[in-house]
PDB file of N, CA and C in Angstrom:
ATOM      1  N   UNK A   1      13.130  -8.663   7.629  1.00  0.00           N
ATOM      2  CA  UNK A   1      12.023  -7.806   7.233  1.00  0.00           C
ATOM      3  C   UNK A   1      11.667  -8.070   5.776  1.00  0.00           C
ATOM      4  N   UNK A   2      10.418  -7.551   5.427  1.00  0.00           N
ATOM      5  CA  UNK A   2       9.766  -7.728   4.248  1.00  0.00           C
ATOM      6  C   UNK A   2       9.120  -6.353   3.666  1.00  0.00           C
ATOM      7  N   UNK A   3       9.856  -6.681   2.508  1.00  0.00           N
ATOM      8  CA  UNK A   3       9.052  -4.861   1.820  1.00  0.00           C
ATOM      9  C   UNK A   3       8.240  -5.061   0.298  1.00  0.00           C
ATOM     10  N   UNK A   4       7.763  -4.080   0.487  1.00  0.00           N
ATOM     11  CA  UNK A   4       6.452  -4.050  -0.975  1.00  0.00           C
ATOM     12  C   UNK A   4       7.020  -2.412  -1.297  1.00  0.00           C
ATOM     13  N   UNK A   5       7.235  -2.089  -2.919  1.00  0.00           N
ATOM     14  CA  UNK A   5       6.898  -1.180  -3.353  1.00  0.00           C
ATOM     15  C   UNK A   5       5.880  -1.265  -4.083  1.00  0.00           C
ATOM     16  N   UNK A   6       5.467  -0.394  -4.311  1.00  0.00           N
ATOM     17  CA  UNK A   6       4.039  -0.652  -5.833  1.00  0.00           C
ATOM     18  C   UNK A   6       3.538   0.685  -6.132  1.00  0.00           C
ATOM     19  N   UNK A   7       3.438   0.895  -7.513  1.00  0.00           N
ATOM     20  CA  UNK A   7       2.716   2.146  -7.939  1.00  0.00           C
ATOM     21  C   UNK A   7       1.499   1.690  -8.462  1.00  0.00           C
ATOM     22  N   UNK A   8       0.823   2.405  -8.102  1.00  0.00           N
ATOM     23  CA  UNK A   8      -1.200   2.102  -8.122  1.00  0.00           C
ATOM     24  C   UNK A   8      -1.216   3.235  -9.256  1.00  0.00           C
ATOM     25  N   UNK A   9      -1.879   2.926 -10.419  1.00  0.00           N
ATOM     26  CA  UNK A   9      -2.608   4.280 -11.201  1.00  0.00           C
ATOM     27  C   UNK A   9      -4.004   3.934 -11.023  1.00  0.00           C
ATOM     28  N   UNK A  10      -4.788   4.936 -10.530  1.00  0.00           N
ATOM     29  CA  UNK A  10      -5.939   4.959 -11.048  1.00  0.00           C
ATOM     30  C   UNK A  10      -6.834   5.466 -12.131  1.00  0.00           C
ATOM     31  N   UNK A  11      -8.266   5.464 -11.759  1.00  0.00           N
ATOM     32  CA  UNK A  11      -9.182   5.918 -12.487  1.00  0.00           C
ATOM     33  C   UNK A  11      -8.827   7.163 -12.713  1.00  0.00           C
ATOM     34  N   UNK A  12      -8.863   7.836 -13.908  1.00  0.00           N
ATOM     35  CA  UNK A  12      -8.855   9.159 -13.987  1.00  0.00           C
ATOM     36  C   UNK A  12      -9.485  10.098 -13.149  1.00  0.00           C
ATOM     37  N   UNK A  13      -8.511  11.144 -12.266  1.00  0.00           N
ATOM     38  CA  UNK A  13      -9.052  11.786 -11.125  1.00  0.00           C
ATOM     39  C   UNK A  13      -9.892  11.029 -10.153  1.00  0.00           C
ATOM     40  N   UNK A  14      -9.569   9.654  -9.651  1.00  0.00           N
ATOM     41  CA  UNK A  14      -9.870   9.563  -8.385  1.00  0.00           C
ATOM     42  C   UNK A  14      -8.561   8.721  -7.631  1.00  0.00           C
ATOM     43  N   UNK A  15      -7.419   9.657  -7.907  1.00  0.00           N
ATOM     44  CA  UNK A  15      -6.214   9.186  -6.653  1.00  0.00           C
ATOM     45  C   UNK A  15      -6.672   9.317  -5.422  1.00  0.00           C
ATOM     46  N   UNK A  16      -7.193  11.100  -5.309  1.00  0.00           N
ATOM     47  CA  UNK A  16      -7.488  11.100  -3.941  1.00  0.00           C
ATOM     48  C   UNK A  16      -8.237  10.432  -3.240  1.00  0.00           C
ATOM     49  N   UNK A  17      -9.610   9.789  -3.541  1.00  0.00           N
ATOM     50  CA  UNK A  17     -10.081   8.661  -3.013  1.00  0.00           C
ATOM     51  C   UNK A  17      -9.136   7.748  -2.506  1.00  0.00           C
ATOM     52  N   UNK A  18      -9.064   6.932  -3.869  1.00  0.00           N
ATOM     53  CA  UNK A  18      -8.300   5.883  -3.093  1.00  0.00           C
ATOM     54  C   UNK A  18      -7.014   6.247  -1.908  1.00  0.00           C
ATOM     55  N   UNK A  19      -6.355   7.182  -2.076  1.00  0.00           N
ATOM     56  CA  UNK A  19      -5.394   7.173  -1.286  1.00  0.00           C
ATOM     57  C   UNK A  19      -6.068   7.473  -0.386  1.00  0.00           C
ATOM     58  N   UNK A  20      -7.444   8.036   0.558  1.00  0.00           N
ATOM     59  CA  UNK A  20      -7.817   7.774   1.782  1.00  0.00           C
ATOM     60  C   UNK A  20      -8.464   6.800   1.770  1.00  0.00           C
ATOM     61  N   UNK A  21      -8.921   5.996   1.179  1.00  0.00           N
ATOM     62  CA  UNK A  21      -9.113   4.631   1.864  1.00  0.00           C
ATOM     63  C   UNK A  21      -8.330   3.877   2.064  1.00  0.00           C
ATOM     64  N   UNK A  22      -6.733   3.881   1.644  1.00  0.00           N
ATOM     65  CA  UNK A  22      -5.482   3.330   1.648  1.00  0.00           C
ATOM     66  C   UNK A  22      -5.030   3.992   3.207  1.00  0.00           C
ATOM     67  N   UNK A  23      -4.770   5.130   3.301  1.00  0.00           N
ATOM     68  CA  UNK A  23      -4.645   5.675   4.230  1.00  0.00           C
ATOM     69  C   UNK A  23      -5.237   5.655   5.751  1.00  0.00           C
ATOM     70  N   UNK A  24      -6.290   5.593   5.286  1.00  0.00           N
ATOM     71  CA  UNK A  24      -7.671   4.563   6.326  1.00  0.00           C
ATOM     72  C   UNK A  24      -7.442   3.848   7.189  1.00  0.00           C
ATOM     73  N   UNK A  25      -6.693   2.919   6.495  1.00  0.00           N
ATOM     74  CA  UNK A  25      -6.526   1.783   7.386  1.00  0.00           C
ATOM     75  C   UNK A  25      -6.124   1.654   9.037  1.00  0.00           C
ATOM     76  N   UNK A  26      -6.923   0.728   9.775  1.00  0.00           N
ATOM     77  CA  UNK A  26      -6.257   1.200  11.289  1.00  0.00           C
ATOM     78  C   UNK A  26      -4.747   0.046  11.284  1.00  0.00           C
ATOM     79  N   UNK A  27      -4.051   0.354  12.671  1.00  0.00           N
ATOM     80  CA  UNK A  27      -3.161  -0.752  12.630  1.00  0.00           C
ATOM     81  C   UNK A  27      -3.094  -2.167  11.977  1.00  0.00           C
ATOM     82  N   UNK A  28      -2.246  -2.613  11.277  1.00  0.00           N
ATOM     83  CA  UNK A  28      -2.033  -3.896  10.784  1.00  0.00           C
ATOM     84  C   UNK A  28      -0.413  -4.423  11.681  1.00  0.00           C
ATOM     85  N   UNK A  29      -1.441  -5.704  12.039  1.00  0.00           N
ATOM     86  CA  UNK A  29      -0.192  -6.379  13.021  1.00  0.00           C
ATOM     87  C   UNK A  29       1.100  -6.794  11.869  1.00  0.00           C
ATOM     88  N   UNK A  30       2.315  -6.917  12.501  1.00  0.00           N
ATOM     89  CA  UNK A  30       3.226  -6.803  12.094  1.00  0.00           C
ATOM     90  C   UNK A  30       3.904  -6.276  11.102  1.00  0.00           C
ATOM     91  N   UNK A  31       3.202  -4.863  10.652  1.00  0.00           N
ATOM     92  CA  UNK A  31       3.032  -3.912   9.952  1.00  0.00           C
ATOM     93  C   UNK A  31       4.118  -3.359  10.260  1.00  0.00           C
ATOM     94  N   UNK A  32       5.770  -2.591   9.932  1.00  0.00           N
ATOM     95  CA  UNK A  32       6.538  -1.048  10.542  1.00  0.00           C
ATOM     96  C   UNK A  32       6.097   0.100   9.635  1.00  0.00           C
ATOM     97  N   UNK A  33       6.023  -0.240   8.412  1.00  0.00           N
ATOM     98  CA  UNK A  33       5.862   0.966   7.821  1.00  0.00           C
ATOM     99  C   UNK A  33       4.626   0.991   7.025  1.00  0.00           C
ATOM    100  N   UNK A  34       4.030   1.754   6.673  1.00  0.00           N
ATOM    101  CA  UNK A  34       3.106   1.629   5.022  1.00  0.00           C
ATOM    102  C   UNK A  34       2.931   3.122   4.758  1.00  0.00           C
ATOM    103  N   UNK A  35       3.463   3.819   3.759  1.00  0.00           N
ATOM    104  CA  UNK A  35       3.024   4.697   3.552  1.00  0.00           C
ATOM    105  C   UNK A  35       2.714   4.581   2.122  1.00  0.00           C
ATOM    106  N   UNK A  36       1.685   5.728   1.860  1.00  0.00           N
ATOM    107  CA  UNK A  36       0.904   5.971   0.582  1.00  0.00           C
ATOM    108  C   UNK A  36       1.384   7.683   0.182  1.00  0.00           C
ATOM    109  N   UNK A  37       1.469   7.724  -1.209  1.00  0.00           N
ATOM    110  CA  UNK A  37       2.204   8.948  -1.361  1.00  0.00           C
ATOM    111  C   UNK A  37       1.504   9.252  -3.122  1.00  0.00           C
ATOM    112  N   UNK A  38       1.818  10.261  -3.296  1.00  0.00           N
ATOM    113  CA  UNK A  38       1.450  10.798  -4.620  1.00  0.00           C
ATOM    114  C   UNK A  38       2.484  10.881  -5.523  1.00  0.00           C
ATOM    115  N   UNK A  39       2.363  10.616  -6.732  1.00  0.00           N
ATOM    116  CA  UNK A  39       3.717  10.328  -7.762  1.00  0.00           C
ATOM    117  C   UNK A  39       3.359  11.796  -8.061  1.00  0.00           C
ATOM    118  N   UNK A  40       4.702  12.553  -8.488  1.00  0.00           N
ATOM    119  CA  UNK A  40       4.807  13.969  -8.776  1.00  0.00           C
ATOM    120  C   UNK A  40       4.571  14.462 -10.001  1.00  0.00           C
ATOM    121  N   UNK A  41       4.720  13.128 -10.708  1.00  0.00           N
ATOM    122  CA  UNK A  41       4.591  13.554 -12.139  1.00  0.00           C
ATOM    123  C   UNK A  41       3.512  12.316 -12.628  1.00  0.00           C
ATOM    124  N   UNK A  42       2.735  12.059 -11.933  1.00  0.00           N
ATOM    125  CA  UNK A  42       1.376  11.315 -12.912  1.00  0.00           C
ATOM    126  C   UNK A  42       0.114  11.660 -11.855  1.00  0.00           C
ATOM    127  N   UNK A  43      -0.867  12.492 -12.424  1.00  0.00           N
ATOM    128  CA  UNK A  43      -2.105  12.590 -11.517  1.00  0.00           C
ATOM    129  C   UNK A  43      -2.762  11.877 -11.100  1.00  0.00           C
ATOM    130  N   UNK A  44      -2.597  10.671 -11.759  1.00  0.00           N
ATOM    131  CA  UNK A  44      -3.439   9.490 -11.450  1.00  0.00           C
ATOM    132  C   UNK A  44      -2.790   8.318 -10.775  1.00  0.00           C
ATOM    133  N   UNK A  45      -1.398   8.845 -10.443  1.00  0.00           N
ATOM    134  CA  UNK A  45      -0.970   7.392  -9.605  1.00  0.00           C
ATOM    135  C   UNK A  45      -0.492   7.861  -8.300  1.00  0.00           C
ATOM    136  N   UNK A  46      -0.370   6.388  -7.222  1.00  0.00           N
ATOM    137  CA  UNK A  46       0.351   7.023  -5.810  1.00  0.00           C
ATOM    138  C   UNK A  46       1.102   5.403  -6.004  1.00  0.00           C
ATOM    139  N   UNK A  47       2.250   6.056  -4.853  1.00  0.00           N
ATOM    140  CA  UNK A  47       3.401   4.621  -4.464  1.00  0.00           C
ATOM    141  C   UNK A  47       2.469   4.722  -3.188  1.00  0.00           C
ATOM    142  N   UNK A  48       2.903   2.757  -3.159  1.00  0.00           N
ATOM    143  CA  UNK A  48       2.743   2.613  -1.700  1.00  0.00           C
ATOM    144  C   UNK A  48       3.891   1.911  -1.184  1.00  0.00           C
ATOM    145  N   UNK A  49       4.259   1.974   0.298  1.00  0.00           N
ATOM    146  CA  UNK A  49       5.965   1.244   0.196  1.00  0.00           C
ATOM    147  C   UNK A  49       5.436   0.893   1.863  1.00  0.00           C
ATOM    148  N   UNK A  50       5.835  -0.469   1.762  1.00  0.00           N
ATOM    149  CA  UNK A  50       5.228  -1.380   2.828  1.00  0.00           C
ATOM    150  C   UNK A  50       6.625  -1.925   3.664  1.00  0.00           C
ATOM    151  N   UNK A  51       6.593  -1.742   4.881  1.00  0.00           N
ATOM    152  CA  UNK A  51       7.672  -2.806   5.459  1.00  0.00           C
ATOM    153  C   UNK A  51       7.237  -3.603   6.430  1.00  0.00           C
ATOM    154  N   UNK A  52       7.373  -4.865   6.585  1.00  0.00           N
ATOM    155  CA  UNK A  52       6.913  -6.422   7.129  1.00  0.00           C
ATOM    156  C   UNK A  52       7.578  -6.677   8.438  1.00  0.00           C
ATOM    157  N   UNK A  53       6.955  -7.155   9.077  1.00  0.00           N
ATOM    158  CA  UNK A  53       8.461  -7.910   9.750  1.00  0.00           C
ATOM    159  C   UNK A  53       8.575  -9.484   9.166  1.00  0.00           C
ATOM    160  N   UNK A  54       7.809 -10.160   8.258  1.00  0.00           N
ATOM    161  CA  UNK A  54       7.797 -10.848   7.450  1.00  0.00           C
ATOM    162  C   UNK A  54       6.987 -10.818   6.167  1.00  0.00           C
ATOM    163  N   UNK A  55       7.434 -11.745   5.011  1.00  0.00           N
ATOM    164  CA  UNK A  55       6.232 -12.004   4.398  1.00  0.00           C
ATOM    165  C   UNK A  55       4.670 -12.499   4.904  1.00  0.00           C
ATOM    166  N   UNK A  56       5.090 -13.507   5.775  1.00  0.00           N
ATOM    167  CA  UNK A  56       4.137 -14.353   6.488  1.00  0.00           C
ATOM    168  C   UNK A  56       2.866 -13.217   7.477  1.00  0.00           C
ATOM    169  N   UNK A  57       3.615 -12.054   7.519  1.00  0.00           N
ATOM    170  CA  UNK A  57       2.513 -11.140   7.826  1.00  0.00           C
ATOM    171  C   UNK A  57       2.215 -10.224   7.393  1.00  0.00           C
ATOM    172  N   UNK A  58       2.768  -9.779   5.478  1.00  0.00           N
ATOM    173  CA  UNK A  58       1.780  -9.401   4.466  1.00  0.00           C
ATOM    174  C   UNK A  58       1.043 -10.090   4.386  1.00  0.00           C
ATOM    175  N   UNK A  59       1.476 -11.741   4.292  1.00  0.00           N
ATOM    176  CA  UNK A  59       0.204 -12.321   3.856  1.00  0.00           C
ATOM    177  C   UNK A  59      -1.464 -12.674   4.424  1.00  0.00           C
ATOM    178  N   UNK A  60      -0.546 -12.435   5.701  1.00  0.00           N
ATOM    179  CA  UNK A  60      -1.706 -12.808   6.823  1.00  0.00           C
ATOM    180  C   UNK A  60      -2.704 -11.064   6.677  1.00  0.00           C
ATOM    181  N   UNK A  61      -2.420 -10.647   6.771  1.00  0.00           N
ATOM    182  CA  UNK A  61      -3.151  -9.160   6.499  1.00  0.00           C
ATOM    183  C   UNK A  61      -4.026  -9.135   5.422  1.00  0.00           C
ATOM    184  N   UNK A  62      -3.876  -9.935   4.387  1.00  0.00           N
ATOM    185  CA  UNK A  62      -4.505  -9.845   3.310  1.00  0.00           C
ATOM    186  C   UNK A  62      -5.855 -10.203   4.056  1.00  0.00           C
ATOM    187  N   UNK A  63      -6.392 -10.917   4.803  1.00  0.00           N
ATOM    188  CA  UNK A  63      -7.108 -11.919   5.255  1.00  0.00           C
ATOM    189  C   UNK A  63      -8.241 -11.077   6.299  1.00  0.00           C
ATOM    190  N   UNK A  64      -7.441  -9.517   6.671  1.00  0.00           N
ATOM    191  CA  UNK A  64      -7.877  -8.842   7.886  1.00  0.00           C
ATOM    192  C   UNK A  64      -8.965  -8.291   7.155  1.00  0.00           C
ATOM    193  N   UNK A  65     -10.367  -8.049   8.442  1.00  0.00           N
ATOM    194  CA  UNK A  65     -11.164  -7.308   7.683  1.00  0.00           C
ATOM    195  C   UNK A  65     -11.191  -5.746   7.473  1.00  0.00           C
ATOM    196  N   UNK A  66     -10.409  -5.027   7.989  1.00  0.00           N
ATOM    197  CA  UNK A  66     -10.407  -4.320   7.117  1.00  0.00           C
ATOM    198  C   UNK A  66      -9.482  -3.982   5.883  1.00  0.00           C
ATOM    199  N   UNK A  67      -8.536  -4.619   5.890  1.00  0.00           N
ATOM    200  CA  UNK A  67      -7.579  -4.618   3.949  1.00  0.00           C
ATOM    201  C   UNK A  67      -8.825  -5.271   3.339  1.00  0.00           C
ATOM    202  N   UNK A  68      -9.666  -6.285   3.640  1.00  0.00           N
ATOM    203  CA  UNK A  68     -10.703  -6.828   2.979  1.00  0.00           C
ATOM    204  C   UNK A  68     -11.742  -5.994   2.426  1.00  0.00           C
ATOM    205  N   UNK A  69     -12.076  -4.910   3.359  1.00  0.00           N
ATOM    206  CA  UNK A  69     -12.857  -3.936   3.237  1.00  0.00           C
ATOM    207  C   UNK A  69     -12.210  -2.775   2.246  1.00  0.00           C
ATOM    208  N   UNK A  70     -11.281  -2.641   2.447  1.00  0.00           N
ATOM    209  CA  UNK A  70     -10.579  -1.611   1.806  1.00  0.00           C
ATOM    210  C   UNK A  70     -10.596  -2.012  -0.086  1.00  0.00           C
ATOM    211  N   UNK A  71      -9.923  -2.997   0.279  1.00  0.00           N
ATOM    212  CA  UNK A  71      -9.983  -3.793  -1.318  1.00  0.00           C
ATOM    213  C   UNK A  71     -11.667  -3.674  -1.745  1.00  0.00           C
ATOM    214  N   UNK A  72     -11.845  -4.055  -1.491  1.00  0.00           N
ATOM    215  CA  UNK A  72     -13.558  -4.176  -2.372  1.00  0.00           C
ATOM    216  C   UNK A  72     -14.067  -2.613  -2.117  1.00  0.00           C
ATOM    217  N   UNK A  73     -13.525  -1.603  -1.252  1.00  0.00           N
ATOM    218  CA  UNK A  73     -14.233   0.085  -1.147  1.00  0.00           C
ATOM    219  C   UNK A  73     -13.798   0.387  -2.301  1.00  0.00           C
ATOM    220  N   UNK A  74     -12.285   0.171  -2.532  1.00  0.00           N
ATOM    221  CA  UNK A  74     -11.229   0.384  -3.774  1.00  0.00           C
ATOM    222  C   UNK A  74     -10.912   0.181  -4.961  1.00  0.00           C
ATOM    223  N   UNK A  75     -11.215  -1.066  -5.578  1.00  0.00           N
ATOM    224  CA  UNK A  75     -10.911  -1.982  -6.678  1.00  0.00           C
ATOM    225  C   UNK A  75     -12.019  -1.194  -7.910  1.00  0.00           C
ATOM    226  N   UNK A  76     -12.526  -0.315  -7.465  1.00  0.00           N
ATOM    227  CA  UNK A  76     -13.067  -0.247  -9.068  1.00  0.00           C
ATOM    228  C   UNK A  76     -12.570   0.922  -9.041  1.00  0.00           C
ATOM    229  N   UNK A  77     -11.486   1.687  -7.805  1.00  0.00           N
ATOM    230  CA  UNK A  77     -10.499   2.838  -8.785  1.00  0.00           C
ATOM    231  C   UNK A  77      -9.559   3.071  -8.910  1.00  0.00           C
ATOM    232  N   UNK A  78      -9.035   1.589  -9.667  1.00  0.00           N
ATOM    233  CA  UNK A  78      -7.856   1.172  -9.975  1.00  0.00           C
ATOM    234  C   UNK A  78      -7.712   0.740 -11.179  1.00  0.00           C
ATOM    235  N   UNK A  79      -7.046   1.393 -11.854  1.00  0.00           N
ATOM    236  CA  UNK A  79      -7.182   1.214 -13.418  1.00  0.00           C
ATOM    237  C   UNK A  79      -5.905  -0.022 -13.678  1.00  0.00           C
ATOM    238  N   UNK A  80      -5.000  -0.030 -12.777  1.00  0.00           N
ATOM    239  CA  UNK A  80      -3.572  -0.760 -12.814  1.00  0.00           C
ATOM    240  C   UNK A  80      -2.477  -0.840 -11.803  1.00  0.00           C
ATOM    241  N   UNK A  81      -2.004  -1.741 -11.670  1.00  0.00           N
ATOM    242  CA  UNK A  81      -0.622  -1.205 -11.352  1.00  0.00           C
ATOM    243  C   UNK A  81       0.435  -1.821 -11.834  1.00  0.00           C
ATOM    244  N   UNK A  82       1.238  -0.725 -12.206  1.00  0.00           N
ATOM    245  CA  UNK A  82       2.311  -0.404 -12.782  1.00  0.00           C
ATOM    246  C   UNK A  82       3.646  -1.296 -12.487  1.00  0.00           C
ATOM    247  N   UNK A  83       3.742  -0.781 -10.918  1.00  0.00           N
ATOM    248  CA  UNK A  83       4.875  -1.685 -10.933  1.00  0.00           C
ATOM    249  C   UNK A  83       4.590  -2.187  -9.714  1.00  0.00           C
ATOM    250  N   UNK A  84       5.525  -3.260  -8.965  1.00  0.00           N
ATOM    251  CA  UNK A  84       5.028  -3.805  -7.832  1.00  0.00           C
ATOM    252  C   UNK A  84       6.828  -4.735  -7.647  1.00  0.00           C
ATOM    253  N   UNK A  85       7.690  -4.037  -6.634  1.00  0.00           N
ATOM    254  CA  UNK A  85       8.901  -4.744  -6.218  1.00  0.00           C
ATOM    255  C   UNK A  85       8.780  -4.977  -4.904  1.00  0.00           C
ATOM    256  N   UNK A  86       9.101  -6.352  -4.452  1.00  0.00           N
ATOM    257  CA  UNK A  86       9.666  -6.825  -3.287  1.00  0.00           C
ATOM    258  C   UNK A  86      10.777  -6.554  -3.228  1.00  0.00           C
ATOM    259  N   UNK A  87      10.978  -6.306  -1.662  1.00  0.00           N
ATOM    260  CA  UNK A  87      12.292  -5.803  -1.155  1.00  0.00           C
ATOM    261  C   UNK A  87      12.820  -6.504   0.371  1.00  0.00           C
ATOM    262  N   UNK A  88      14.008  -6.121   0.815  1.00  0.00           N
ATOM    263  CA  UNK A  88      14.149  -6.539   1.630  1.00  0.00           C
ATOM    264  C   UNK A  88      15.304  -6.109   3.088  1.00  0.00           C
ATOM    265  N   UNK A  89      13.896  -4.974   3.263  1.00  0.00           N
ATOM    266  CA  UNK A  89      14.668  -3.725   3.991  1.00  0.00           C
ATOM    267  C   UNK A  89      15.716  -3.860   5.072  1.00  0.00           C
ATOM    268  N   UNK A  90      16.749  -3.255   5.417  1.00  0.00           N
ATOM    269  CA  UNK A  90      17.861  -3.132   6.009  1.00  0.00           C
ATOM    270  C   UNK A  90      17.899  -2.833   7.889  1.00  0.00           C
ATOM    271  N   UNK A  91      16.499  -1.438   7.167  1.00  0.00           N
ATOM    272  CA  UNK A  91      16.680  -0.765   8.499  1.00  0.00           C
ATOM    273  C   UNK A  91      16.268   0.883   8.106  1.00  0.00           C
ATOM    274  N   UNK A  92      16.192   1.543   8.962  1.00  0.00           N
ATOM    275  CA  UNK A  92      16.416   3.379   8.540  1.00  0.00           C
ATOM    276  C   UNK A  92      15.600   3.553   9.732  1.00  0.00           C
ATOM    277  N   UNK A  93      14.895   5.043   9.571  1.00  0.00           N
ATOM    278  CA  UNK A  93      14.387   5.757  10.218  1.00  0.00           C
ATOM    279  C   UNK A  93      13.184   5.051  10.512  1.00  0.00           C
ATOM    280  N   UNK A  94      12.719   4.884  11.872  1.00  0.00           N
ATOM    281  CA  UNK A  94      11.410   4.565  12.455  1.00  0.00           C
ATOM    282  C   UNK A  94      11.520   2.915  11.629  1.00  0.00           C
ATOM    283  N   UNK A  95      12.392   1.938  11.752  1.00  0.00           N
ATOM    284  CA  UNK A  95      12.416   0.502  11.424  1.00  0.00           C
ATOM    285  C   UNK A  95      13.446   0.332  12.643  1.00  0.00           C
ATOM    286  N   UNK A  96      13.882   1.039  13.023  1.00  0.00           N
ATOM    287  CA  UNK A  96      14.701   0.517  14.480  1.00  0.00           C
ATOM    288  C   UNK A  96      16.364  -0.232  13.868  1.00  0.00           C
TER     289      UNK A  96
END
């Protein structure tokens, strides 16, 4: 398996946007997890924490039209991101 953490800050007061167009998204093949979440202590940022069943199908997703769509709905309310770790998940709840 293949994992993404990343903290997104945005534009001042528009997390909630972006996090439903993040949220938006319909199925992505070889996708187990993606969730989008709100950092507790910054108004302007959310984690997102991704699990793969490879790299080879983050990458291929990049390519789908709608992450394509999403990215260009999105990109101007994104001021940064912060941090961004690959991982390389084990297993847990709802990864089988």
């Amino acid at each position: 398996m293949y994992g993404l953490i990343g903290k997104i800050v945005t534009v001042d007061g528009k997390r909630a946007e972006l996090a439903s167009i993040l949220i938006g998204m319909d199925a992505l093949p070889g996708c187990a997890s993606y969730v989008v979440a709100n950092d507790a202590s910054d108004p302007n940022a959310l984690w997102v924490t991704e699990v793969w069943a490879s790299a080879d199908d983050h990458a291929a997703s990049l390519e789908l039209p709608v992450v394509v769509a999403a990215v260009a709905e999105g990109r101007h309310l994104i001021a940064g991101i912060e941090s961004r770790v690959e991982t390389e998940p084990l297993g847990g709840i709802g990864l089988g």
